[in-house]
Protein backbone atom coordinates (compact mmCIF):
# COMPACT_ATOMS: atom_id res chain seq x y z
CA UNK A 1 22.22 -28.34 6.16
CA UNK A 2 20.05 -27.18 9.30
CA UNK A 3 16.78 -27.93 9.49
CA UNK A 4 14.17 -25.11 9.80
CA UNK A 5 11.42 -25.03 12.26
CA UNK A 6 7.98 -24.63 10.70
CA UNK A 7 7.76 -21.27 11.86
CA UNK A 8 11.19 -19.90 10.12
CA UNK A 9 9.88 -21.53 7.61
CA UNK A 10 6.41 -19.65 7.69
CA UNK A 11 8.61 -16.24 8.19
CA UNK A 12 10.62 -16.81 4.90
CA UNK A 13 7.63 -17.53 3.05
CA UNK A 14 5.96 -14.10 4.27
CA UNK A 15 9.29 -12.32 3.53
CA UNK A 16 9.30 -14.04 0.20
CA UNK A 17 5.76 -12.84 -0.50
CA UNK A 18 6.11 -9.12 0.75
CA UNK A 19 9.15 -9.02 -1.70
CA UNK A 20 7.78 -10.72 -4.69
CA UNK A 21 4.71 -8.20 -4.36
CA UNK A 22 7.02 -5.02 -3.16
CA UNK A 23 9.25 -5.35 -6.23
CA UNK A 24 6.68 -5.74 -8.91
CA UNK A 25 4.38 -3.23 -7.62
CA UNK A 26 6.83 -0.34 -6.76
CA UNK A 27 9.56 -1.71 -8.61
CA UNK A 28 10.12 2.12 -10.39
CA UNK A 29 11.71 3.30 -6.87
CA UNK A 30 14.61 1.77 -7.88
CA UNK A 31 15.47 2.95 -11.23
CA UNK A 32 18.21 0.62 -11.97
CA UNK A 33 15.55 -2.32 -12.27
CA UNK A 34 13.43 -0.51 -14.47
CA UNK A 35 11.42 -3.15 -16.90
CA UNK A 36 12.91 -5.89 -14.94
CA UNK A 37 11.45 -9.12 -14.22
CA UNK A 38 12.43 -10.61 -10.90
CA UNK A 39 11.70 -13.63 -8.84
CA UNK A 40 12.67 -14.28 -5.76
CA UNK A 41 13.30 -17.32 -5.64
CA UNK A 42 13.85 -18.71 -1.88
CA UNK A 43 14.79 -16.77 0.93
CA UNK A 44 16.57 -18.77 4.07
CA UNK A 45 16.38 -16.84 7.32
CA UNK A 46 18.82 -17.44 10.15
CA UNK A 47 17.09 -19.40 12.53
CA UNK A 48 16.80 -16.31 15.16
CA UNK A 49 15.74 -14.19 12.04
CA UNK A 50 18.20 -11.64 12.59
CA UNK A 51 19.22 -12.26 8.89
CA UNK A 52 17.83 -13.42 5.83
CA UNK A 53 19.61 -14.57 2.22
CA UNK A 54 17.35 -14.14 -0.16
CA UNK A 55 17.77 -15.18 -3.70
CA UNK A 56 17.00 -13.71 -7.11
CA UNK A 57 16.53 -14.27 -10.70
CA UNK A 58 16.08 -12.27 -13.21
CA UNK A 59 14.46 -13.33 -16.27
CA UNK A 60 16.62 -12.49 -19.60
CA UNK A 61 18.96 -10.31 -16.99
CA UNK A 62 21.93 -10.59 -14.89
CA UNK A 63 21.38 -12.21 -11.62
CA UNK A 64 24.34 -11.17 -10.28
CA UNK A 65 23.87 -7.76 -11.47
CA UNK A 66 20.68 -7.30 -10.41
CA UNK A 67 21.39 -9.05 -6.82
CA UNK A 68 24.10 -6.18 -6.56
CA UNK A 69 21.34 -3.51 -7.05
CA UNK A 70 18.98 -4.95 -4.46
CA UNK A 71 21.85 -5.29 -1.86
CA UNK A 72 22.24 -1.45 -2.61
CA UNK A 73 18.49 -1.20 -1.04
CA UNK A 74 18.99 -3.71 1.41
CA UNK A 75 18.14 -0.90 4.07
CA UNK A 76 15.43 -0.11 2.50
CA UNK A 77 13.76 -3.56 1.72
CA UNK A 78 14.38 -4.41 5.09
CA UNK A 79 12.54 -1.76 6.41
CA UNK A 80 9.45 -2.53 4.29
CA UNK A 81 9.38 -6.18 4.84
CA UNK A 82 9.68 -5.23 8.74
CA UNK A 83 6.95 -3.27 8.72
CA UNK A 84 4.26 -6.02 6.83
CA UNK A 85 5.45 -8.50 9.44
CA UNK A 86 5.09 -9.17 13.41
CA UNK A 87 8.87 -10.81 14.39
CA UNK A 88 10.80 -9.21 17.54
CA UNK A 89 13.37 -8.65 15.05
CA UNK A 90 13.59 -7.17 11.54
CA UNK A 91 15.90 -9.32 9.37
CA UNK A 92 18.49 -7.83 7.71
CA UNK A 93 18.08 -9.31 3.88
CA UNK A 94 21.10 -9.77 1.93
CA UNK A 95 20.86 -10.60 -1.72
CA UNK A 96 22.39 -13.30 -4.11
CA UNK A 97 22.14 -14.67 -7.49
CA UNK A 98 20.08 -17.35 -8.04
CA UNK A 99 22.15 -20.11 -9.41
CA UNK A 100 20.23 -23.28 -9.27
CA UNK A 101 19.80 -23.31 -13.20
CA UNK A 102 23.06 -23.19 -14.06
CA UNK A 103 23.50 -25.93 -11.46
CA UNK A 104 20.68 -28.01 -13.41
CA UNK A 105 22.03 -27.02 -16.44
CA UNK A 106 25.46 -28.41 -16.15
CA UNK A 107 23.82 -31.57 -14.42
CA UNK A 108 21.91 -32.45 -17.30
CA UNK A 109 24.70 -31.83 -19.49
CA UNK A 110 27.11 -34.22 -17.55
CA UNK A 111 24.21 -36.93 -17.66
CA UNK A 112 24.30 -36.72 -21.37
CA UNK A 113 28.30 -36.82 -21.90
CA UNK A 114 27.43 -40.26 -20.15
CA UNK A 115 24.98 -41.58 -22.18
């Protein structure tokens, strides 16, 4: 796993932000995710910030679903989050499913076969 300067670092939280506060507040421009609730949950730019993955959850949805919409817009949400931040490059955001509770889940439920 690479290690991310402090300053990729400060970039992906921005992005993360710009998202999070894009998608709730003018979510009805994309009609598919009408009465949605999304998180996005991390978002791990390439370390020249040409590219971004960002992941999403959806909360009583399908994240894979829903990451298929948003990579529909990708154009478009990379436009916005380009213009609310100074980089000498816009990232180009791809979407995926966030997956780390299923992860978590099936953890926890190994431990317990254990026990």
């Amino acid at each position: 796993m690479k290690v991310l300067t402090q300053r990729v670092r400060r970039v992906a939280e921005n992005i993360r932000a710009i998202l999070s506060e894009k998608l709730v507040i003018d979510s009805h421009n994309i009609p598919e995710l009408e009465g949605s609730f999304i998180t996005i949950t991390e978002v791990v730019p390439s370390s020249d910030l040409r590219n971004a993955k960002v992941y999403v959850g959806a909360l009583g949805g399908d994240e894979i679903e829903t990451a298929k919409i948003l990579n529909k817009f990708s154009g478009k949400l990379s436009s916005m989050v380009a213009k609310n931040i100074s980089t000498k490059f816009s990232p180009k955001l791809v979407f995926y499913p966030e997956d780390n509770y299923k992860k978590f889940k099936k953890i926890d439920d190994l431990i317990k076969m254990h026990k």
